[in-house]
Protein backbone atom coordinates (compact mmCIF):
# COMPACT_ATOMS: atom_id res chain seq x y z
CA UNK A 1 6.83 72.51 -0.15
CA UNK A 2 8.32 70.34 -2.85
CA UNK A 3 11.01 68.92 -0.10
CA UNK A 4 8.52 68.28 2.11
CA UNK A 5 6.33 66.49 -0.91
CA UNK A 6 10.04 64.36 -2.03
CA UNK A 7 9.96 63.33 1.55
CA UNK A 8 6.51 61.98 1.73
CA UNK A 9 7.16 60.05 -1.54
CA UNK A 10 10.31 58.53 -0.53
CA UNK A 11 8.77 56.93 2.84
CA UNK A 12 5.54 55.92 0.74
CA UNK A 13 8.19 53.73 -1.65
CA UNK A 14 10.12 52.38 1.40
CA UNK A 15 6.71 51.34 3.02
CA UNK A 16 5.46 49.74 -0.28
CA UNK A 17 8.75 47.75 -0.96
CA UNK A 18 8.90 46.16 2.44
CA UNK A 19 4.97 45.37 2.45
CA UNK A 20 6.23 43.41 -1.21
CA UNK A 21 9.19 41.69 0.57
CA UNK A 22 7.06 39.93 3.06
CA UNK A 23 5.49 38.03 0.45
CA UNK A 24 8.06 36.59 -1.48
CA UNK A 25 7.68 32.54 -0.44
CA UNK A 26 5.81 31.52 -3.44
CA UNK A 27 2.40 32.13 -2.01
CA UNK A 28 3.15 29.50 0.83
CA UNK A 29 3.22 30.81 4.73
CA UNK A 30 2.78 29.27 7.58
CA UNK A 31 1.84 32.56 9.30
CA UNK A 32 5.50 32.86 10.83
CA UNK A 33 7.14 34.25 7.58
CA UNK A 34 8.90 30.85 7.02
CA UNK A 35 8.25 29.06 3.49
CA UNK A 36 6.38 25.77 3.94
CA UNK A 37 8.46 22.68 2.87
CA UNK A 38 6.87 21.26 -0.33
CA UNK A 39 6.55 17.58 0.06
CA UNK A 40 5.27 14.78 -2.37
CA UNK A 41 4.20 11.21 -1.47
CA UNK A 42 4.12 8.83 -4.04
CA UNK A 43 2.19 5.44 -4.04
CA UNK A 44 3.11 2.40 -6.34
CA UNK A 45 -0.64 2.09 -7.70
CA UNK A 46 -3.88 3.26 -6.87
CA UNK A 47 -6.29 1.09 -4.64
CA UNK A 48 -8.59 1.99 -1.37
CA UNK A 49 -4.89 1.17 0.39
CA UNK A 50 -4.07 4.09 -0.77
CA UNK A 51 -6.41 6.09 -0.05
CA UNK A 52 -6.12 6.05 3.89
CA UNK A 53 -2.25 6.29 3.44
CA UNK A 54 -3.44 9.64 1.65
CA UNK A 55 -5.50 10.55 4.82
CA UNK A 56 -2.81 10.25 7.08
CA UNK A 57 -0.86 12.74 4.75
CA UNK A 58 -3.78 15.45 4.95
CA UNK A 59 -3.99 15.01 8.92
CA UNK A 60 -0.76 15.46 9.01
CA UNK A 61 -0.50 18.36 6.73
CA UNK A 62 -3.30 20.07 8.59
CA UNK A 63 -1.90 19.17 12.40
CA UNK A 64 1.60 20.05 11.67
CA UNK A 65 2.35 22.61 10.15
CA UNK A 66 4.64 23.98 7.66
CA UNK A 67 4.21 21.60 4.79
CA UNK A 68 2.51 21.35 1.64
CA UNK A 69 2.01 18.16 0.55
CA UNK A 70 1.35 16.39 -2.96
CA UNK A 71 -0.15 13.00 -3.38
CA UNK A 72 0.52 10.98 -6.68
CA UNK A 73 -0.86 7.44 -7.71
CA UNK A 74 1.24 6.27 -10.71
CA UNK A 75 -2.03 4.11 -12.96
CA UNK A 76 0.76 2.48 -14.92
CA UNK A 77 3.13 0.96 -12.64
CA UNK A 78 7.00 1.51 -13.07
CA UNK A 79 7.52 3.89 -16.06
CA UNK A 80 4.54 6.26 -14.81
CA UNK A 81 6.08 6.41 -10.96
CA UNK A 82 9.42 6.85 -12.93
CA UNK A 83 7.75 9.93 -14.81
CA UNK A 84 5.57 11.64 -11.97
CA UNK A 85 9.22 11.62 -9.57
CA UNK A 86 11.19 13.17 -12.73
CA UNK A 87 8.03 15.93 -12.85
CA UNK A 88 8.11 16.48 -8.99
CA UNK A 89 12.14 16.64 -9.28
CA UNK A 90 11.84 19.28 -12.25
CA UNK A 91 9.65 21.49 -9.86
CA UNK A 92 12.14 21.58 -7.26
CA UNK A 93 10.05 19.25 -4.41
CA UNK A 94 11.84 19.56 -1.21
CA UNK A 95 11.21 15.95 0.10
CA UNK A 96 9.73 12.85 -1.32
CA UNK A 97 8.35 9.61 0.14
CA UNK A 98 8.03 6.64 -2.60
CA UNK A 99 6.85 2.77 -2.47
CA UNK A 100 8.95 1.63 -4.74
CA UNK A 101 7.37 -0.38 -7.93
CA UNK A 102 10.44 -2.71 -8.20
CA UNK A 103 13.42 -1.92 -5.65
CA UNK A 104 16.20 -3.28 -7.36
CA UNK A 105 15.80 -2.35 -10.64
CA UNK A 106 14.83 1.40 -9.98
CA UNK A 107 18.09 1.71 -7.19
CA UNK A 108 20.34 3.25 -9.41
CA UNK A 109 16.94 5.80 -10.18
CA UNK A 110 16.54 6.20 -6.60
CA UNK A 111 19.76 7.58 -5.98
CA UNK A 112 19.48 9.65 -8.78
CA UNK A 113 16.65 11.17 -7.09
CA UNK A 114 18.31 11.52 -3.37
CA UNK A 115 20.84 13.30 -4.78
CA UNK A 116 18.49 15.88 -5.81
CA UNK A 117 15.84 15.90 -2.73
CA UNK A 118 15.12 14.37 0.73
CA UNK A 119 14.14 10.89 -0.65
CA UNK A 120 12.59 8.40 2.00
CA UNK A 121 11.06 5.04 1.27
CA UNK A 122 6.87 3.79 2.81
CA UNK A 123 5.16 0.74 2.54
CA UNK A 124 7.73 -0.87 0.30
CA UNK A 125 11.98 -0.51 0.57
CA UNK A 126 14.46 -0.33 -1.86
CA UNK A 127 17.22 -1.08 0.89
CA UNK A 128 20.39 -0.78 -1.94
CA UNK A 129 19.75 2.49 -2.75
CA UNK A 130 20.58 5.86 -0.71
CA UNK A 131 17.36 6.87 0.28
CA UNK A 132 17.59 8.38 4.01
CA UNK A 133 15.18 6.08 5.60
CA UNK A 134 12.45 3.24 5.32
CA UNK A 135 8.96 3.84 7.07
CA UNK A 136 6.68 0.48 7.22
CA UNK A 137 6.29 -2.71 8.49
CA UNK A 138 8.82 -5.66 8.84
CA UNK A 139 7.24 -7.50 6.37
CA UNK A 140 8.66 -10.64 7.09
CA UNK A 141 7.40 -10.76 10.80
CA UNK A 142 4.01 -9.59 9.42
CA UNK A 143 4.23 -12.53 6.78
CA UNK A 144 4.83 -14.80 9.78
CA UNK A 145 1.64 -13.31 11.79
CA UNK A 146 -0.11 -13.63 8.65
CA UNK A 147 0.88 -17.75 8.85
CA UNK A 148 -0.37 -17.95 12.13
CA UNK A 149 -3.85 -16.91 11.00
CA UNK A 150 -3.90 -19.67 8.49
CA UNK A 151 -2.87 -21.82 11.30
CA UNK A 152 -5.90 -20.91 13.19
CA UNK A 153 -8.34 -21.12 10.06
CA UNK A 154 -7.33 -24.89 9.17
CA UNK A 155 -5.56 -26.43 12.70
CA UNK A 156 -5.84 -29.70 11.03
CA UNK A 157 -3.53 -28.82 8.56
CA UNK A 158 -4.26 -28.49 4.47
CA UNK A 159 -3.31 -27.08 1.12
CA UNK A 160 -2.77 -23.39 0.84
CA UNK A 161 -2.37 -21.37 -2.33
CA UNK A 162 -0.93 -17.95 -1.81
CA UNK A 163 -2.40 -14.69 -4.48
CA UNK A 164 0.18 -11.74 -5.02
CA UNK A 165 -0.06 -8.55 -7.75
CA UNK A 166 3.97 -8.84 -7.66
CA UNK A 167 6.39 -10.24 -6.57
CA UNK A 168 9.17 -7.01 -7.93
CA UNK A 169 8.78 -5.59 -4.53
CA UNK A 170 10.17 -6.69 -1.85
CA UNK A 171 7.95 -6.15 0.44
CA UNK A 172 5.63 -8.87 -1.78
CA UNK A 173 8.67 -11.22 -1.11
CA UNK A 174 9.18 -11.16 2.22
CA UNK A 175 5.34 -11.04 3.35
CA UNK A 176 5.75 -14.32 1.18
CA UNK A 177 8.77 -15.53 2.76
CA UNK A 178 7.07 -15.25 6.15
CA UNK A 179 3.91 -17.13 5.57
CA UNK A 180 5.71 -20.29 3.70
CA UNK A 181 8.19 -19.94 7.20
CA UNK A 182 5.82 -19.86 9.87
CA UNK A 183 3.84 -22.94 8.07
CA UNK A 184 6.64 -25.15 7.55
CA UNK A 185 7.95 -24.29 10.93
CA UNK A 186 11.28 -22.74 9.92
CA UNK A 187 13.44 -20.78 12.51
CA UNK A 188 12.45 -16.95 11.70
CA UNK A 189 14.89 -15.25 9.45
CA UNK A 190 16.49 -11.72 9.98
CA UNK A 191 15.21 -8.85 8.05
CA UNK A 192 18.16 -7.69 5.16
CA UNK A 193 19.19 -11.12 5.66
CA UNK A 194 16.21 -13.13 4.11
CA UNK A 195 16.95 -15.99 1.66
CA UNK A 196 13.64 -16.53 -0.49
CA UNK A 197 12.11 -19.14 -1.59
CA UNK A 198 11.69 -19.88 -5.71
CA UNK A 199 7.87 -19.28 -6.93
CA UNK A 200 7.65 -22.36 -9.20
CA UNK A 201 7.70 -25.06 -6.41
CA UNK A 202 5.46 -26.62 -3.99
CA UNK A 203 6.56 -26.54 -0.24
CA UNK A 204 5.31 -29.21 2.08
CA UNK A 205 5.59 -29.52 5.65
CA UNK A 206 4.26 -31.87 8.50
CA UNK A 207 0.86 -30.38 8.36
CA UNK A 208 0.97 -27.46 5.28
CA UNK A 209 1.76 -28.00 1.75
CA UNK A 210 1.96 -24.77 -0.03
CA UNK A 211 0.60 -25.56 -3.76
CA UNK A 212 1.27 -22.30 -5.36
CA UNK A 213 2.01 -19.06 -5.78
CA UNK A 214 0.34 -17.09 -8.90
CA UNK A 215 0.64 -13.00 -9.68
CA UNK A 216 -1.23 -10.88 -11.40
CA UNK A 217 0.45 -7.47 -11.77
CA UNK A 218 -2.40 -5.72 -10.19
CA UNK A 219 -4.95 -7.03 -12.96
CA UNK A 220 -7.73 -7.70 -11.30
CA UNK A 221 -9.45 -9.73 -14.09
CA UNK A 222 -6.29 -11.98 -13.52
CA UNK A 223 -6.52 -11.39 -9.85
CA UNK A 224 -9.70 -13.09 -9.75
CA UNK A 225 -8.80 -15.44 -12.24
CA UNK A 226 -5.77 -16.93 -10.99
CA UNK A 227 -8.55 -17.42 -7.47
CA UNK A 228 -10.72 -19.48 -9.79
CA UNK A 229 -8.13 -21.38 -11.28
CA UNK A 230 -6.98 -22.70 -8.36
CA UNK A 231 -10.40 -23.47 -7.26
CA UNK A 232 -10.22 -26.16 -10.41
CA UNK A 233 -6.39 -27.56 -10.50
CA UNK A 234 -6.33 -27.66 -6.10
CA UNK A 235 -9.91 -30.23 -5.52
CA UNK A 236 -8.44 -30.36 -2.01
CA UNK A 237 -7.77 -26.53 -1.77
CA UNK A 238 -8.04 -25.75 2.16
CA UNK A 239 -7.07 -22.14 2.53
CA UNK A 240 -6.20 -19.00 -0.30
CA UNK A 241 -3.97 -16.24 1.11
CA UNK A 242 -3.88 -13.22 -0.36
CA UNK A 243 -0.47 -10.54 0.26
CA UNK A 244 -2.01 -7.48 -1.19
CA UNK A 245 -5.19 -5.58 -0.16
CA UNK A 246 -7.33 -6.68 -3.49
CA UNK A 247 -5.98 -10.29 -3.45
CA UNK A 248 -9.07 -11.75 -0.76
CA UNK A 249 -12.06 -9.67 -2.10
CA UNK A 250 -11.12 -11.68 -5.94
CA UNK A 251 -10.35 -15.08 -4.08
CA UNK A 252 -13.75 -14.34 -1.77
CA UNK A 253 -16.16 -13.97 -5.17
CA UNK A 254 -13.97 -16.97 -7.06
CA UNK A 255 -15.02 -19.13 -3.79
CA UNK A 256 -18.95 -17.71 -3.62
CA UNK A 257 -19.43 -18.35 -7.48
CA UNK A 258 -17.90 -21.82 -7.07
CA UNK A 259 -20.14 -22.33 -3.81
CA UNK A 260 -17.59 -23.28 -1.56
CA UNK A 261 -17.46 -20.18 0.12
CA UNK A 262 -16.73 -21.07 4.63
CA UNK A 263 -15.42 -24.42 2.99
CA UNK A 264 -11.80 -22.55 1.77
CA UNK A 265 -10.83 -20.68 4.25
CA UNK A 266 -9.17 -16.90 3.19
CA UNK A 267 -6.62 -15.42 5.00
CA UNK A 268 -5.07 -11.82 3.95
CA UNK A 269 -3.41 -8.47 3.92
CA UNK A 270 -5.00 -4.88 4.48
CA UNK A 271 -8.47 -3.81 5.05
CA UNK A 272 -10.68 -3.76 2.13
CA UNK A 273 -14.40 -3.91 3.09
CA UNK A 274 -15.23 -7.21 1.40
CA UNK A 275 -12.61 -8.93 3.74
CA UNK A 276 -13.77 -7.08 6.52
CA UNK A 277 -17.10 -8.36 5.49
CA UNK A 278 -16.61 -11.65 5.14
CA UNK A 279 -14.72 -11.75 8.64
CA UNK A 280 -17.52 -10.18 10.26
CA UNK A 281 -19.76 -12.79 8.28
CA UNK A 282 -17.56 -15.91 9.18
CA UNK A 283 -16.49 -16.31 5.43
CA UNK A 284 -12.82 -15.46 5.82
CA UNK A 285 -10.76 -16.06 9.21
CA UNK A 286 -8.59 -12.71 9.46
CA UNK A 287 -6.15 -10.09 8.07
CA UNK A 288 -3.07 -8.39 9.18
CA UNK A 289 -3.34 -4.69 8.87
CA UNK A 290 -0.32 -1.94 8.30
CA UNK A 291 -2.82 0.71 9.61
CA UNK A 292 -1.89 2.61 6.56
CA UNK A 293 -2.84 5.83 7.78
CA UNK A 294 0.10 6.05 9.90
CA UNK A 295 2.45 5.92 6.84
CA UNK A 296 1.05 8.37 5.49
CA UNK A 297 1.05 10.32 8.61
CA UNK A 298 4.42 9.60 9.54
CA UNK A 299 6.07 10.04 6.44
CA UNK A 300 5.46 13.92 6.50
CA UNK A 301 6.56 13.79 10.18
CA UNK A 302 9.77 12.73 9.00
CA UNK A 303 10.87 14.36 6.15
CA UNK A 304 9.65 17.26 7.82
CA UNK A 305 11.89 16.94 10.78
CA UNK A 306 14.67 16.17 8.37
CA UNK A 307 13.59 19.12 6.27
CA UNK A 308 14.04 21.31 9.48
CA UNK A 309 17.66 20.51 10.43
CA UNK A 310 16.64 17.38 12.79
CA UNK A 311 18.25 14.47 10.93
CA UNK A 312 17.55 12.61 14.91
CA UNK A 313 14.39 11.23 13.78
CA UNK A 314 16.56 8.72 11.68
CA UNK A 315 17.02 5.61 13.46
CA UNK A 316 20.57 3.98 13.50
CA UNK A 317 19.02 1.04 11.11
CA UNK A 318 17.01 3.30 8.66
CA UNK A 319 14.26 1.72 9.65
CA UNK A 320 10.84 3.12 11.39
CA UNK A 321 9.16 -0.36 12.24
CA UNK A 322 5.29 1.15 12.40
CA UNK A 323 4.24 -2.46 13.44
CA UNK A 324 0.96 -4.32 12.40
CA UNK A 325 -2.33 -5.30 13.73
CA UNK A 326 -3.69 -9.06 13.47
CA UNK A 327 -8.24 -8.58 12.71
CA UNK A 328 -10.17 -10.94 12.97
CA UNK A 329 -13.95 -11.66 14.49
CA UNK A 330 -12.25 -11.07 18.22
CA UNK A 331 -11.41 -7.44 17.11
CA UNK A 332 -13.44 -6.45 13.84
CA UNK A 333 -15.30 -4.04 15.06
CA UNK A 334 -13.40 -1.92 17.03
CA UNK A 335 -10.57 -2.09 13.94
CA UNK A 336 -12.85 -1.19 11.48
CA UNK A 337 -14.66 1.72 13.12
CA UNK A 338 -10.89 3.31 13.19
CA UNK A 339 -10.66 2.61 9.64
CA UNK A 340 -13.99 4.59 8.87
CA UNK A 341 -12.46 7.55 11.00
CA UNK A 342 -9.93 7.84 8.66
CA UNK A 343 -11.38 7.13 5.37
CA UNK A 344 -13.84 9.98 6.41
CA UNK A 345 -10.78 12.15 7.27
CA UNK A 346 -9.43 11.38 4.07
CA UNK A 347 -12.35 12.18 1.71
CA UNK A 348 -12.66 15.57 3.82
CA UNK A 349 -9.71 16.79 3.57
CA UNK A 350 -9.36 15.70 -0.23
């Protein structure tokens, strides 16, 4: 009886140490006993830009699979990105995807951090350091496409003022690059191979004379003041272009409150819903859109895939080119109903 009852013991332990061992991935499955990679994406700010970068993330979180993904908006620019990666790298993330706050001055951070992780670059590149691979938009093209709007909004030619939160990132730059380009006509310039312009100087062409170019480092009390300020030095002000998302909404309520608004024509980047607004009302000509959700979305796709072994999803170049889309009152509609989609999707899953 008491061999028989040592037995029964013995095979009760076995059973209850291999139920134990079936658990032991942190509390992550994805119901075929593999751990899920732990992923973080990291923006350079916060702003509604953001946010549908963050839905693409949750989509695809939820549609593929096998990840667990953290989203982080740094509220202080540089030294708080700088802190949340050294947080993320202290709890052992398996991959990270970063815009970059200023890519030349954090490079030798950067590769501090690939050393450690998976480390790919979205929305903005820091091209000297060794992250694995850049997922955007050619900025410079889009810059160019982003001229060619202006073109259409003042035919007859004009002065155009150009609003930027920085000008760090490079992405800022060469969005930059490509409008002053395409409106004095240059020959288009190869991407890695760009030679800028200097801020303090007017550019004039045949028909465009680019007055200025003002920052605001994502102040948007500056942001709107720079708008307003222009308004007063530029009397013969034609068009005001602005490279990041918030940039037309402030140069939109400058114009209203100095009652020129359809009289300056605004030309931007992204999709905020006062530019989308004002396109639909007539007020400002178009935007060029990155579609952010797709970074998001495709920034999880790859570092997954590298994460898994399949290092194929890396591009000769280092670059995934995710394109960009050119809104204006041809197109609004349709454009924006896809952005509400995913702003929905977004909010959902969040």
């Amino acid at each position: 009886m008491i061999k028989k009852l040592t037995f029964i013991l013995t095979a009760l332990a076995v059973v209850l140490v291999a139920g134990c061992g079936n658990n032991s991935s942190n509390g992550t499955n994805d119901g075929d006993d593999k751990a899920k990679h732990k992923i973080a994406y990291v923006t350079n700010g916060i702003d509604p830009f953001w946010d549908l970068c963050a839905a693409g993330v949750r989509q695809a979180e939820s549609e593929l699979g096998g990840v667990e993904c953290e989203i982080h908006f740094p509220t202080k620019g540089l030294a708080d990105q700088k802190s949340i990666m050294e947080s993320l790298m202290a709890k052992g993330i398996a991959g990270m995807a970063v815009s970059p706050v200023d890519a030349d001055g954090q490079t030798k951070f950067l590769n501090e951090i690939a050393s450690q992780t998976k480390l790919i670059t979205h929305d903005a590149d820091a091209p000297k350091s060794e992250r694995l691979v850049y997922i955007g938009t050619d900025n410079y093209k889009a810059g160019r496409a982003l001229g060619r709007l202006v073109k259409e909004a003042i035919p007859d030619g004009g002065e155009v003022a150009i609003f930027v939160g920085r000008l760090e990132q490079l992405n800022a730059r060469q969005r930059r690059q490509g409008v002053i380009d395409e409106l004095l006509d240059r020959p288009s310039q190869t991407l890695g191979q760009i030679k800028f312009d200097e801020v303090a100087k007017v550019f004039k062409g045949e028909k465009y004379t680019i007055v200025d170019t003002r920052t605001d480092n994502f102040v948007m009390d500056a942001a709107k003041s720079n708008a307003e300020d222009a308004i007063t030095k530029y009397e013969n002000l034609a068009c005001m272009v602005g490279l990041f998302a918030y940039n037309p909404p402030r140069c939109l309520q400058a114009i209203k409150e100095a009652g020129k608004l359809g009289k300056i024509k605004v030309c931007g980047f992204d999709e905020d819903d006062a530019l989308l607004q004002a396109i639909k009302d007539g007020h400002a000509h178009g935007t060029i859109s990155q579609q952010p959700w797709n970074y998001g979305y495709q920034s999880v796709k790859v570092l997954k895939s590298i994460l898994d072994g399949d290092n194929s999803v890396i591009p000769p170049n280092k670059f995934i080119d995710l394109g960009y889309k050119s809104v204006t009152a041809k197109n609004i509609d349709e454009f924006w109903s896809e952005k509400n989609k995913m702003a929905a999707l977004g909010k959902k899953k969040d």
